[in-house]
PDB file of N, CA and C in Angstrom:
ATOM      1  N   UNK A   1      97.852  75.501   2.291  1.00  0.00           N
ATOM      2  CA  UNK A   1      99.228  75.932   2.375  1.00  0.00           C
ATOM      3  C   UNK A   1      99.406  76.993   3.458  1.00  0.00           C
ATOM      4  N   UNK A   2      98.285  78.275   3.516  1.00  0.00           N
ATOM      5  CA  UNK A   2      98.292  78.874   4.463  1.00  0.00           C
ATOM      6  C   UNK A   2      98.821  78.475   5.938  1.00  0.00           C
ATOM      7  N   UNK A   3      98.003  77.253   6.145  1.00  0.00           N
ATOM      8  CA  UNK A   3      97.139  76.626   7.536  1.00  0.00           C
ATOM      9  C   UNK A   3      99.126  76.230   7.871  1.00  0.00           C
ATOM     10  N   UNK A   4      99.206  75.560   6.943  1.00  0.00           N
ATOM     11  CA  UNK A   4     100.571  74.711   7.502  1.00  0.00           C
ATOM     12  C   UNK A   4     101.667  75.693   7.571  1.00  0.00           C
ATOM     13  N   UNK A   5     101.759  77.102   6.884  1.00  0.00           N
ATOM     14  CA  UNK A   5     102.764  78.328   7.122  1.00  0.00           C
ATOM     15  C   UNK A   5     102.735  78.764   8.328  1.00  0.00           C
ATOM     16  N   UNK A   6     101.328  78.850   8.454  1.00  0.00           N
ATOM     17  CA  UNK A   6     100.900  79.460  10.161  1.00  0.00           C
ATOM     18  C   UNK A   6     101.059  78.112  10.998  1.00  0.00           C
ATOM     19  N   UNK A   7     100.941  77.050  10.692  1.00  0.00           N
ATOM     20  CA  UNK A   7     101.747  76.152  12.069  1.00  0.00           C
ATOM     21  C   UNK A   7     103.211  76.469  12.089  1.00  0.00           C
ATOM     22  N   UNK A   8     103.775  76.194  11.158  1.00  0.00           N
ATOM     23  CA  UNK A   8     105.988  76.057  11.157  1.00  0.00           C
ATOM     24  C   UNK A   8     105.820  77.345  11.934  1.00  0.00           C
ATOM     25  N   UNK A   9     105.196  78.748  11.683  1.00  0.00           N
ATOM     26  CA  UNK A   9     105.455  79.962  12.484  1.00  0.00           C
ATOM     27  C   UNK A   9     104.906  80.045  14.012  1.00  0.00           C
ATOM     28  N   UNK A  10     104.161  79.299  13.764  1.00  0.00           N
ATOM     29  CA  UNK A  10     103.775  78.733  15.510  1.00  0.00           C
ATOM     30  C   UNK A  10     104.566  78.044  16.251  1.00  0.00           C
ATOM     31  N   UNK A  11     104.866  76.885  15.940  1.00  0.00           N
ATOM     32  CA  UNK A  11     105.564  76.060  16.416  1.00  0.00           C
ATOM     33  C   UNK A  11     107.532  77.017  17.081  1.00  0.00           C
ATOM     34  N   UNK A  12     107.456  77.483  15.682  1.00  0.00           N
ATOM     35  CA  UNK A  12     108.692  78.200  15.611  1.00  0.00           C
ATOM     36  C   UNK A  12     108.787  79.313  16.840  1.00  0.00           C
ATOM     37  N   UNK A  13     107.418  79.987  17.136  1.00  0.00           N
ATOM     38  CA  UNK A  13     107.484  80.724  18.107  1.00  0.00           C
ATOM     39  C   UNK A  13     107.483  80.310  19.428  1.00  0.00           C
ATOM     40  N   UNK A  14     106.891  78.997  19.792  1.00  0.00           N
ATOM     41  CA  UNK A  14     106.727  78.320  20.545  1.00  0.00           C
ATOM     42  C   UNK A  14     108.249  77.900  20.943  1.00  0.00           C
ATOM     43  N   UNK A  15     108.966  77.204  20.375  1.00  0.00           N
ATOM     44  CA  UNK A  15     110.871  76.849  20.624  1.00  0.00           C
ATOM     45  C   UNK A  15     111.531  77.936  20.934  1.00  0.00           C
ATOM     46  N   UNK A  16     110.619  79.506  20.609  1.00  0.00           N
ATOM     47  CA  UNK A  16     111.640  80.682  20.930  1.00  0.00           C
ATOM     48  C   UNK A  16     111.090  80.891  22.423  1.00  0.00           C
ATOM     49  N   UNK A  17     109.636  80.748  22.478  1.00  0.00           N
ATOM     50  CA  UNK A  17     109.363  81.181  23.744  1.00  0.00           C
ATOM     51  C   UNK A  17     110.123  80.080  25.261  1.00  0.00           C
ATOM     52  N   UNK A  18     109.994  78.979  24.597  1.00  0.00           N
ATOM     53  CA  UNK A  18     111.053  78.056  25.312  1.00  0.00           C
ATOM     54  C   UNK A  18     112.227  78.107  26.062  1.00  0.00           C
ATOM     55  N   UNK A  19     112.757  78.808  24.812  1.00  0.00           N
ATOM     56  CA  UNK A  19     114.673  79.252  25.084  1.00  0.00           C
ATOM     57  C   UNK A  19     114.297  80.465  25.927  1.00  0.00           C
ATOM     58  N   UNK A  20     113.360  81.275  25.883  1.00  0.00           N
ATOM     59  CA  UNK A  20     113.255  81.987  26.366  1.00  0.00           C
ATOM     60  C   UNK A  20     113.099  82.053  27.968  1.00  0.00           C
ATOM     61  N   UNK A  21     112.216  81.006  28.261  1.00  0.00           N
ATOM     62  CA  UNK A  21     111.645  80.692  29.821  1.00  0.00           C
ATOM     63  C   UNK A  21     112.781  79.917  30.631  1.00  0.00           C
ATOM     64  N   UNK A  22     113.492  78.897  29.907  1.00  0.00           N
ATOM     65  CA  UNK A  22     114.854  78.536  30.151  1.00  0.00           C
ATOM     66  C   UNK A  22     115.665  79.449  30.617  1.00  0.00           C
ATOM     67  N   UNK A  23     115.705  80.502  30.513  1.00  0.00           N
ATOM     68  CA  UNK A  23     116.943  81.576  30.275  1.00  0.00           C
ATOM     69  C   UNK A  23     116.936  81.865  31.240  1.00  0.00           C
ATOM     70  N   UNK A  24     115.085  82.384  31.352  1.00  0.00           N
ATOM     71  CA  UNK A  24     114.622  82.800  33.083  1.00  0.00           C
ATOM     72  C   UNK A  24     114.791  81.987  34.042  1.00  0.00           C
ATOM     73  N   UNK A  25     114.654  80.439  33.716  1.00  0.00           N
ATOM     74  CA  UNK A  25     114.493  80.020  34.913  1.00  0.00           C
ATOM     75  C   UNK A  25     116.177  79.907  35.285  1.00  0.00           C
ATOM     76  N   UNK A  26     117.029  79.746  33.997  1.00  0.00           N
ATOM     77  CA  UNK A  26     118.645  79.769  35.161  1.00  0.00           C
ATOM     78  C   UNK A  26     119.287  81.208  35.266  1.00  0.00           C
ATOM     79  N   UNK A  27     118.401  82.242  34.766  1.00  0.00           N
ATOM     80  CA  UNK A  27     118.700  83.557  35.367  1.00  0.00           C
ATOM     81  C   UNK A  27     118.241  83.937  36.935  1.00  0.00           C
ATOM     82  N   UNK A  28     117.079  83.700  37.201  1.00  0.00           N
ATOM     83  CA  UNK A  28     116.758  83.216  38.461  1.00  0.00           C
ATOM     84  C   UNK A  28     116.645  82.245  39.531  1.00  0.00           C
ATOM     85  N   UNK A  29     117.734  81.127  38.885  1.00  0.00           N
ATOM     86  CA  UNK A  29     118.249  80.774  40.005  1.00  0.00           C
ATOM     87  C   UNK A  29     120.185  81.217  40.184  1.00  0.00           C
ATOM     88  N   UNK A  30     120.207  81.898  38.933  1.00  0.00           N
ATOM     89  CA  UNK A  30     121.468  82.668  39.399  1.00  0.00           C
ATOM     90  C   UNK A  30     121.335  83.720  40.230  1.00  0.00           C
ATOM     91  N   UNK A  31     120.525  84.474  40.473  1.00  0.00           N
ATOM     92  CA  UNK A  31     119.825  85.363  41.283  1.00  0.00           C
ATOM     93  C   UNK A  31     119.618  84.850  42.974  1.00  0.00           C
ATOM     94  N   UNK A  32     119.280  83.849  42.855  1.00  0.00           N
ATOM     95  CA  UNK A  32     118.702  83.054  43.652  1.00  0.00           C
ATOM     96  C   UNK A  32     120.344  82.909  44.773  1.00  0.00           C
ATOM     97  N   UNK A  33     120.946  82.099  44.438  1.00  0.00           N
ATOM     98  CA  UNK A  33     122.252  81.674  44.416  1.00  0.00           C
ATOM     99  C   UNK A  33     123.351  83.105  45.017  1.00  0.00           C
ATOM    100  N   UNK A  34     123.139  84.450  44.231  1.00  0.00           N
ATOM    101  CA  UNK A  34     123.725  85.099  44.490  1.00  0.00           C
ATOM    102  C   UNK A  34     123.151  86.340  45.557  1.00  0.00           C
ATOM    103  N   UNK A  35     121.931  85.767  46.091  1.00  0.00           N
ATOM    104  CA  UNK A  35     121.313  86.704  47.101  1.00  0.00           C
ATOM    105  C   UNK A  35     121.770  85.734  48.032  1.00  0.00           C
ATOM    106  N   UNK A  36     121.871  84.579  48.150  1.00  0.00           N
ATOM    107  CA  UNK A  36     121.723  83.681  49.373  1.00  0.00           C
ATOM    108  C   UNK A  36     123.414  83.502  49.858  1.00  0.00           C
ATOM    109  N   UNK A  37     124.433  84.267  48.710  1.00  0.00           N
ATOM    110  CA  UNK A  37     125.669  84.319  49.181  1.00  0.00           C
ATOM    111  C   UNK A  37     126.326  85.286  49.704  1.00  0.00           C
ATOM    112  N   UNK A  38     125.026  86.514  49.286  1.00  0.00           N
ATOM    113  CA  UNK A  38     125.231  88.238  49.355  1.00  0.00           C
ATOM    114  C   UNK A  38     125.078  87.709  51.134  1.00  0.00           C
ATOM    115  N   UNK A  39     123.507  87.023  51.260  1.00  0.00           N
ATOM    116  CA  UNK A  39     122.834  87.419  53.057  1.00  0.00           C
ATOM    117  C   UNK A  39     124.100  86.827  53.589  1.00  0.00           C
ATOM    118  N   UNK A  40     124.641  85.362  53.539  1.00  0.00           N
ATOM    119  CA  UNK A  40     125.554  85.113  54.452  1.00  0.00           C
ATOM    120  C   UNK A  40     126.722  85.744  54.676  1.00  0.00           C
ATOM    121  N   UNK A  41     126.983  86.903  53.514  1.00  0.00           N
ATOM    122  CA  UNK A  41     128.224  87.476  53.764  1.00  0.00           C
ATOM    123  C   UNK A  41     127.857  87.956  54.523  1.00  0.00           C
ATOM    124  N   UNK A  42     126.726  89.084  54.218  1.00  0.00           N
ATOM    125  CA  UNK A  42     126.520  90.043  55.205  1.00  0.00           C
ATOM    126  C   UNK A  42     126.155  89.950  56.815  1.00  0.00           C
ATOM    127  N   UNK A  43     125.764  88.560  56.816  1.00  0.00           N
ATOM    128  CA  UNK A  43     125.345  87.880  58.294  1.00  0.00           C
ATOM    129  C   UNK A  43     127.104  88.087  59.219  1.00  0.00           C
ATOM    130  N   UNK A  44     127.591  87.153  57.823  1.00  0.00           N
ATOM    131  CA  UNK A  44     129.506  86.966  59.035  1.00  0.00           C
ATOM    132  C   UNK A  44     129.781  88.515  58.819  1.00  0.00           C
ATOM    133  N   UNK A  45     129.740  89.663  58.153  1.00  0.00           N
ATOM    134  CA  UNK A  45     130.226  91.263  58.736  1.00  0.00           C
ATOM    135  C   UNK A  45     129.344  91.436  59.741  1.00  0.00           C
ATOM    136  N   UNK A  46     128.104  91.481  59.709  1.00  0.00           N
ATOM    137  CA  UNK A  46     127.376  91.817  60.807  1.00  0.00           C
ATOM    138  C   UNK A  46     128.231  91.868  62.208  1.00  0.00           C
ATOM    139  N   UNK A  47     127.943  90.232  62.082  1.00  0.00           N
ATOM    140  CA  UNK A  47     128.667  89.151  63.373  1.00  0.00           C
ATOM    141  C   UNK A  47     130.193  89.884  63.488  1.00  0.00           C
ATOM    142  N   UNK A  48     131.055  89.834  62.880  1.00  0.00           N
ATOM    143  CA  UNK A  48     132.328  90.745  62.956  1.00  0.00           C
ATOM    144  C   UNK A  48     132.164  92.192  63.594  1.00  0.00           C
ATOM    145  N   UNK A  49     131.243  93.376  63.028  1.00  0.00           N
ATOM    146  CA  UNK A  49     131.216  94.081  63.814  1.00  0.00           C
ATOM    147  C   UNK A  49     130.484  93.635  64.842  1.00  0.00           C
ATOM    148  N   UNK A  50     130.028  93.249  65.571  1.00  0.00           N
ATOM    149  CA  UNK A  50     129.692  92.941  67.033  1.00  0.00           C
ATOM    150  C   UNK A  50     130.683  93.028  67.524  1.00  0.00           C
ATOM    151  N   UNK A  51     131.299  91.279  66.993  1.00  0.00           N
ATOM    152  CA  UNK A  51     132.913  91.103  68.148  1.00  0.00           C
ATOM    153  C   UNK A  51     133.782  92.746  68.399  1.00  0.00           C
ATOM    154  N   UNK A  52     133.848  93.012  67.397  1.00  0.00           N
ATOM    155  CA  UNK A  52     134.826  94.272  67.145  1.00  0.00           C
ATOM    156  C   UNK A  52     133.964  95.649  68.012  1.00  0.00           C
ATOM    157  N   UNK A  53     132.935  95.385  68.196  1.00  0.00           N
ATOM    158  CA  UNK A  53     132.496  96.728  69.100  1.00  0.00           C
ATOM    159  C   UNK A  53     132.225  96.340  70.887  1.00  0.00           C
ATOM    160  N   UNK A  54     132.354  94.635  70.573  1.00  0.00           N
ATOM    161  CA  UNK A  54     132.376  94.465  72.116  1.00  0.00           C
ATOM    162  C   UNK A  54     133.752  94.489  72.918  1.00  0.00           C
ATOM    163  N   UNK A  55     134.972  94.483  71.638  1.00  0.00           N
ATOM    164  CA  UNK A  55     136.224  94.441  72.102  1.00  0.00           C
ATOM    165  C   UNK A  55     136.328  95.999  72.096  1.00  0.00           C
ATOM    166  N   UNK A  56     136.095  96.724  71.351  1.00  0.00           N
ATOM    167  CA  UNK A  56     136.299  98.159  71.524  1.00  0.00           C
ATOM    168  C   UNK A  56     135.720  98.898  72.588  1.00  0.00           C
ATOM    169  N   UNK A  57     134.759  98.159  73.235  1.00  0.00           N
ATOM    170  CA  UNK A  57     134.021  98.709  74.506  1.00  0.00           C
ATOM    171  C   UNK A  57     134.680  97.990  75.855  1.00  0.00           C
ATOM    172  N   UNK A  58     135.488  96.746  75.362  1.00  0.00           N
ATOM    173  CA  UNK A  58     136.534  96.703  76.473  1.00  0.00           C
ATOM    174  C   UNK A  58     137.620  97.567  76.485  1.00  0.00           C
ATOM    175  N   UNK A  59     138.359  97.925  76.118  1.00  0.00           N
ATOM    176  CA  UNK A  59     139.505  98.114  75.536  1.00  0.00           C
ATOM    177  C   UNK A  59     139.103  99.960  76.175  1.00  0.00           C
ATOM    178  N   UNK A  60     138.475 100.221  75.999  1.00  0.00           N
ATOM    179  CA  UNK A  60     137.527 101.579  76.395  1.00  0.00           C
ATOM    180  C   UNK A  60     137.574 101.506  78.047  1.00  0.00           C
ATOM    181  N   UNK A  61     136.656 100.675  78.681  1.00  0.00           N
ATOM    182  CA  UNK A  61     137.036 100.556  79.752  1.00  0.00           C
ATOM    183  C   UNK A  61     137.792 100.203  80.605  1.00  0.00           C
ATOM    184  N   UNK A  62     138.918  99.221  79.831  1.00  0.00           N
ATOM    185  CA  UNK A  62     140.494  99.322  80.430  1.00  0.00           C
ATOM    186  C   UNK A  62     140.656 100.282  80.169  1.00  0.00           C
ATOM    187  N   UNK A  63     140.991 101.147  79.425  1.00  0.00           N
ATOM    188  CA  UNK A  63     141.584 102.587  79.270  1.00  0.00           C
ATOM    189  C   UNK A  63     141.190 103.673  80.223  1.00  0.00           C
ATOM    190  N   UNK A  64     139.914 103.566  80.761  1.00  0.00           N
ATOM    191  CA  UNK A  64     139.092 104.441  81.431  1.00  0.00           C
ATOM    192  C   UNK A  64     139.953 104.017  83.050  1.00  0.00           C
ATOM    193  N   UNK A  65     139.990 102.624  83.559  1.00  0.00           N
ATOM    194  CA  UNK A  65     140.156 101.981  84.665  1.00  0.00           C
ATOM    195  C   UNK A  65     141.474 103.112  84.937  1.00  0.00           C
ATOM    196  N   UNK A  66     142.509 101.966  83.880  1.00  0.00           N
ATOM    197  CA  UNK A  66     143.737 102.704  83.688  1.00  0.00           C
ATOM    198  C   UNK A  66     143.863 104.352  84.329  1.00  0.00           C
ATOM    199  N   UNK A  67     143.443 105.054  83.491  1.00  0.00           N
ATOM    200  CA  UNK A  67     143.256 106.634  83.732  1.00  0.00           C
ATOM    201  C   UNK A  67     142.961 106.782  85.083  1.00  0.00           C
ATOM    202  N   UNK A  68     141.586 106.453  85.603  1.00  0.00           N
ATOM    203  CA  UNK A  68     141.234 106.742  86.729  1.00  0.00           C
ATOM    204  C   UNK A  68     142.189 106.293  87.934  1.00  0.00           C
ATOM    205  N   UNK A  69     142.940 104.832  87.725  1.00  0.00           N
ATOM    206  CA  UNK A  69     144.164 104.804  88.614  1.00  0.00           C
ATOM    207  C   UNK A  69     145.325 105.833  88.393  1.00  0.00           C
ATOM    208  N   UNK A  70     145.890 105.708  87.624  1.00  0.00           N
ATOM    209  CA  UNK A  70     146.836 106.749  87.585  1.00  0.00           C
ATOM    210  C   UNK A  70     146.756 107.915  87.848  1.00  0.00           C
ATOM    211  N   UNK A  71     145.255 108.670  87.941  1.00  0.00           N
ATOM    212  CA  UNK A  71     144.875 110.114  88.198  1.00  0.00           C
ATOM    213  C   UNK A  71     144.706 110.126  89.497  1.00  0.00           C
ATOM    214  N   UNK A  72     144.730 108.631  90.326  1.00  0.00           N
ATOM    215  CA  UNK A  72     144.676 108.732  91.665  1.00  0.00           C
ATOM    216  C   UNK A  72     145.790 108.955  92.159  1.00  0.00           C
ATOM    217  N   UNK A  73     147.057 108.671  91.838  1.00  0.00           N
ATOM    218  CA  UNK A  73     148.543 109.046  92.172  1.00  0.00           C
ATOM    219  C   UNK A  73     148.801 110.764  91.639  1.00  0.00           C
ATOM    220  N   UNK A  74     148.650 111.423  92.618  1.00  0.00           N
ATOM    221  CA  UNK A  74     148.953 112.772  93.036  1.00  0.00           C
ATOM    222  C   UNK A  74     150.423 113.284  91.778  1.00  0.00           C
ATOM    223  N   UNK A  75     151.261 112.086  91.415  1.00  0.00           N
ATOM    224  CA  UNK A  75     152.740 112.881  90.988  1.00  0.00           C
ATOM    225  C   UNK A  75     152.034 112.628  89.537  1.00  0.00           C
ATOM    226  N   UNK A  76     150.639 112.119  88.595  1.00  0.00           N
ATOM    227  CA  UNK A  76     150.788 111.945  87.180  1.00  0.00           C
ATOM    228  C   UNK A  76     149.809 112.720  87.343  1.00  0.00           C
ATOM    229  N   UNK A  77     149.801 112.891  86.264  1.00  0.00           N
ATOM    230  CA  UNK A  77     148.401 113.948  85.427  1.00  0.00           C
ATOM    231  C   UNK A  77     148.636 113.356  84.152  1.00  0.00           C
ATOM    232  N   UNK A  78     147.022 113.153  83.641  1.00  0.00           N
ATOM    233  CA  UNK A  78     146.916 113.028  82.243  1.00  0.00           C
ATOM    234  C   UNK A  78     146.585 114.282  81.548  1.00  0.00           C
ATOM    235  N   UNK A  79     146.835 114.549  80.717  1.00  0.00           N
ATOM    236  CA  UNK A  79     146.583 115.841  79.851  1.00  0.00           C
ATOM    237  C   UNK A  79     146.064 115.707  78.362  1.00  0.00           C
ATOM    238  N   UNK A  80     144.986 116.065  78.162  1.00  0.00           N
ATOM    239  CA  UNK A  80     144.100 116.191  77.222  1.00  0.00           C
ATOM    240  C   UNK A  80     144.489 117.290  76.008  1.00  0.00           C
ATOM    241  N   UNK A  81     144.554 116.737  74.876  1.00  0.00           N
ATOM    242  CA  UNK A  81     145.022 117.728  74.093  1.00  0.00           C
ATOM    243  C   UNK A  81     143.667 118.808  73.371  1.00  0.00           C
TER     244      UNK A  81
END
């Protein structure tokens, strides 16, 4: 009677350890799933600031161009606050 108490409690532990490894394996591929949606976000901001610092480094040197013409005409002055 023993022998067969200690199987049902075996067995029984065995179906828990089951549900258990299950759990893991679609906890880690939810993991999985949500790193691989984190990198591509972060790939397209990356990529965004680029564009946005190569336009800001134009936009810089039109401004600079700008200035330096107009500071060549004797009647403007720019003034710096």
């Amino acid at each position: 009677m023993e022998k067969e108490h200690l199987e049902i409690i075996h067995e029984d532990m065995n179906s828990k350890f089951d549900l258990i490894l299950e759990g893991h394996v679609g906890l880690r591929q939810a993991i999985d799933n949500l790193d691989k949606r984190t990198t591509e976000r972060f790939d397209l901001v990356d990529f965004k600031f680029e564009v946005l610092n190569k336009k800001i480094d134009a936009v810089a040197a039109d401004l600079s161009a700008h200035r330096a013409d107009t500071e060549a005409h004797n009647i403007y002055r720019v003034r710096e606050k």
